[in-house]
C-alpha atoms as a PDB file:
ATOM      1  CA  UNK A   1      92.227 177.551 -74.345  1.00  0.00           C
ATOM      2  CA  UNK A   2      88.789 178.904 -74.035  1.00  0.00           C
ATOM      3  CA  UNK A   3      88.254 177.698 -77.505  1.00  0.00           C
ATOM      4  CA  UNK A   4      89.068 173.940 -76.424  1.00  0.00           C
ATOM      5  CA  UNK A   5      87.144 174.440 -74.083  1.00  0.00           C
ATOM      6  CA  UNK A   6      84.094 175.051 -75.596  1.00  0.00           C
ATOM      7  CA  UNK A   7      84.282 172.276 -78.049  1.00  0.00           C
ATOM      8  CA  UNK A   8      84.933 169.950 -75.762  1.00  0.00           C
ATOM      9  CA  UNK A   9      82.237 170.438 -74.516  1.00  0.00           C
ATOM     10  CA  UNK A  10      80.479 170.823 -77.511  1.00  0.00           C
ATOM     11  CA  UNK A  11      81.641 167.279 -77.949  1.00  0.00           C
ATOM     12  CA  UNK A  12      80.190 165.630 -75.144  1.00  0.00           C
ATOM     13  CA  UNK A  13      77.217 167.456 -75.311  1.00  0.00           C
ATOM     14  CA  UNK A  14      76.543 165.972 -78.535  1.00  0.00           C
ATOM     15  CA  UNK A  15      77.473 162.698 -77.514  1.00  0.00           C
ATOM     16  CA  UNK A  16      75.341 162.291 -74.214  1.00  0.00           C
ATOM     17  CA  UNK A  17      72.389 163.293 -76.548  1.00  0.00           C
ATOM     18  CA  UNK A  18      73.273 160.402 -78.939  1.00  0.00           C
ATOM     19  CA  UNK A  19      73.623 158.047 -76.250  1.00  0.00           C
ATOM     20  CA  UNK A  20      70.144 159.521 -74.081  1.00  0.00           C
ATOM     21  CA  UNK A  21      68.436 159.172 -77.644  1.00  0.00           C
ATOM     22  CA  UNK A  22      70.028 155.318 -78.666  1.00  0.00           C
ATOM     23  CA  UNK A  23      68.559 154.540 -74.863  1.00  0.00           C
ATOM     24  CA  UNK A  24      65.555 155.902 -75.407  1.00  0.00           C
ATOM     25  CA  UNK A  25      64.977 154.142 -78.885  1.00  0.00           C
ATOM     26  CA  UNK A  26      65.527 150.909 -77.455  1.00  0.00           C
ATOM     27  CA  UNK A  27      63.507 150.965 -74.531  1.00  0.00           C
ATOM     28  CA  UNK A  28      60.534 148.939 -75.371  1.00  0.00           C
ATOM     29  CA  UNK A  29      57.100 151.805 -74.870  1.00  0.00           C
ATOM     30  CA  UNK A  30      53.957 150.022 -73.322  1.00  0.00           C
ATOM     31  CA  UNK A  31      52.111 152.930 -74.355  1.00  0.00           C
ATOM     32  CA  UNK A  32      52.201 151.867 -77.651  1.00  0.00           C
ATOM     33  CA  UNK A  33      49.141 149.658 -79.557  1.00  0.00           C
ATOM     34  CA  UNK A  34      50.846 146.462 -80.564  1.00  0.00           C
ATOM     35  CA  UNK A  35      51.622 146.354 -84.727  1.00  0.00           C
ATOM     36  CA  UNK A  36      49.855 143.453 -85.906  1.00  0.00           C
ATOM     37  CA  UNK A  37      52.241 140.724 -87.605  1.00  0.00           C
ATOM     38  CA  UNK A  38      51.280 139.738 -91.600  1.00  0.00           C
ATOM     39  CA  UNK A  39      51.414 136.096 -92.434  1.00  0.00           C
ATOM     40  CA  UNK A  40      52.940 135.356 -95.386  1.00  0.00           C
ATOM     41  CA  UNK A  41      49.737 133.828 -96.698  1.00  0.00           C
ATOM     42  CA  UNK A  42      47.947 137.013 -95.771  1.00  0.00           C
ATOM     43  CA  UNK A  43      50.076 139.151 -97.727  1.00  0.00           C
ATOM     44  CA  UNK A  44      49.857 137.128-101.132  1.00  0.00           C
ATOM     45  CA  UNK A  45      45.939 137.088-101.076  1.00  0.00           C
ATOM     46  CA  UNK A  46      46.263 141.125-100.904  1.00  0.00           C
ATOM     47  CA  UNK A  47      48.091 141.025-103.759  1.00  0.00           C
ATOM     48  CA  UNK A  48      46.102 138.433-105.733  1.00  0.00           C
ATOM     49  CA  UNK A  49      43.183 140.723-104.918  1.00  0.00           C
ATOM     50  CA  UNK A  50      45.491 143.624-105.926  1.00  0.00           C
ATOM     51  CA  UNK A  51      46.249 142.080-109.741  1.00  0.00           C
ATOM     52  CA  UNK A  52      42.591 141.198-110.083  1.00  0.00           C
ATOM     53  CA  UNK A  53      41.491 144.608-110.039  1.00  0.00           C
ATOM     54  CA  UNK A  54      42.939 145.690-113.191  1.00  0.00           C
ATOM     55  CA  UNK A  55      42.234 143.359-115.432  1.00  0.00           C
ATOM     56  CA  UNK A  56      41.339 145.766-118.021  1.00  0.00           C
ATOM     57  CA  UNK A  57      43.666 147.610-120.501  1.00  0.00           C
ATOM     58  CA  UNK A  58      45.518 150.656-118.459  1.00  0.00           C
ATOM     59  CA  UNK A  59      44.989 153.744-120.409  1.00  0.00           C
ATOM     60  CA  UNK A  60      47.570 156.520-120.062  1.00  0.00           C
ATOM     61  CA  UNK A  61      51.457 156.854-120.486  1.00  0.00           C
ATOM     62  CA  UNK A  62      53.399 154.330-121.563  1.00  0.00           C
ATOM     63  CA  UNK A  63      56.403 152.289-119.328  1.00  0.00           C
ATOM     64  CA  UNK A  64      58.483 152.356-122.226  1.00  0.00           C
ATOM     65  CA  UNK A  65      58.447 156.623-122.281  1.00  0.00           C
ATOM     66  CA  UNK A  66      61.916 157.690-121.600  1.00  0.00           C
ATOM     67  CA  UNK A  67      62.699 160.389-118.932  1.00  0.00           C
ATOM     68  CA  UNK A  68      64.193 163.873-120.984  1.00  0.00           C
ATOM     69  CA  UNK A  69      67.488 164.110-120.489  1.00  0.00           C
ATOM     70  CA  UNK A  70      69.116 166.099-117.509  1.00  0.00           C
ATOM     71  CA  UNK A  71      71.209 168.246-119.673  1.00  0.00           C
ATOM     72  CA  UNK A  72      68.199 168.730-121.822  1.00  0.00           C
ATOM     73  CA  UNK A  73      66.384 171.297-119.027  1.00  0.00           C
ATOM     74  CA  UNK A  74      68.418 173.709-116.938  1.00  0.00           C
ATOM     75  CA  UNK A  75      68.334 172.589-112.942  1.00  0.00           C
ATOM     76  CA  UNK A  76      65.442 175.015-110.790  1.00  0.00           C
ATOM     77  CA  UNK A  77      67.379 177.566-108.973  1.00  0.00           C
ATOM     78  CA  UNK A  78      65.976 175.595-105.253  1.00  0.00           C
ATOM     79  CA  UNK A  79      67.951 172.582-106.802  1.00  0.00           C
ATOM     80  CA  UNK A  80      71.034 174.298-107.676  1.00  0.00           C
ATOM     81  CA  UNK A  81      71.083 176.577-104.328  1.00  0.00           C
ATOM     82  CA  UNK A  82      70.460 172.927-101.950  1.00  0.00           C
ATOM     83  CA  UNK A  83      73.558 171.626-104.633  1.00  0.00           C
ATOM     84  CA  UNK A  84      75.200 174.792-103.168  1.00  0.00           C
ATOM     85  CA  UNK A  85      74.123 174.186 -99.623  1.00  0.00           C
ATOM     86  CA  UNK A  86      75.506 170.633 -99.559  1.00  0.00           C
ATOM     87  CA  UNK A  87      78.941 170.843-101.080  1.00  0.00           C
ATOM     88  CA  UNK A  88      79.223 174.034 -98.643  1.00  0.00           C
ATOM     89  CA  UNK A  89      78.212 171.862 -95.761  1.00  0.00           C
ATOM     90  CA  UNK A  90      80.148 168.906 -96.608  1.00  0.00           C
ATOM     91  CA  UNK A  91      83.249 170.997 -97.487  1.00  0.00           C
ATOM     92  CA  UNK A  92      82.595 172.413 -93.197  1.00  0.00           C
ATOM     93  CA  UNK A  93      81.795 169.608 -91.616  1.00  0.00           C
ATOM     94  CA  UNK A  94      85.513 167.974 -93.107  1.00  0.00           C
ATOM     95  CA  UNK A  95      87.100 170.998 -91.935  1.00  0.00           C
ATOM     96  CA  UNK A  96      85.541 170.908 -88.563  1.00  0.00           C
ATOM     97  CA  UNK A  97      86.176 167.327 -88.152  1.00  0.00           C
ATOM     98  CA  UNK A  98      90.067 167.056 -89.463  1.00  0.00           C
ATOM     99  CA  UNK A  99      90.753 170.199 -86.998  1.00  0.00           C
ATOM    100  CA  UNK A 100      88.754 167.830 -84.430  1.00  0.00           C
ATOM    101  CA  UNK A 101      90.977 165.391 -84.825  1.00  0.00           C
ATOM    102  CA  UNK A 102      94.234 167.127 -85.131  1.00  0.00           C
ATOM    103  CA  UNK A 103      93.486 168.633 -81.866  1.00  0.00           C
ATOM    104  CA  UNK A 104      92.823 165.251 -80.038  1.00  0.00           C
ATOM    105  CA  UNK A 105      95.430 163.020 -81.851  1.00  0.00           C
ATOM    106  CA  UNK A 106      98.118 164.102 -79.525  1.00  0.00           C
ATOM    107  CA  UNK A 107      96.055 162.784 -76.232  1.00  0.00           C
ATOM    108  CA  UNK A 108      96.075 159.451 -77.503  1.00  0.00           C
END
């Protein structure tokens, strides 16, 4: 019972801070400086300007390099311990949620 309890209201708690932050994204801020809007015009002068610049050849590596192969280089151990990290995480958060569910499905 005490367990219930305590994720109930571990539940709402979690849900009046999603609904407090979704209120306080919309709100519209005066505070903030007004983003100016691009005109469509605007933007394709930039980027005639842009492609004008390098006119030139482009010295360096080629687009056609292929990428080595993922097999070809074993995975750094931060890569394989966040791999770690996420399955564990995922495989929790399932757990957590099905036992979630199984406890509420008889209220409804």
């Amino acid at each position: 019972m005490k367990y219930l309890l305590i994720l109930c209201m571990m539940i709402s708690l979690f849900l009046g801070g999603a609904f407090f932050g979704i209120n306080q994204a919309s709100e519209n801020h005066a505070d903030e400086p007004d983003i100016p809007v691009l005109s469509k015009e605007s933007l394709l002068e930039r980027q005639a300007e842009k492609n004008d610049m390098f006119e030139g050849p482009v010295v360096g590596i080629p687009v056609e390099t292929p990428f080595p192969d993922k097999g070809q280089y074993p995975a750094h151990a931060s890569v394989q311990i966040a791999e770690l990290l996420g399955t564990g995480i995922s495989k929790v958060y399932d757990i957590v949620i099905t036992t979630a569910a199984n406890i509420v499905e008889p209220l409804f």
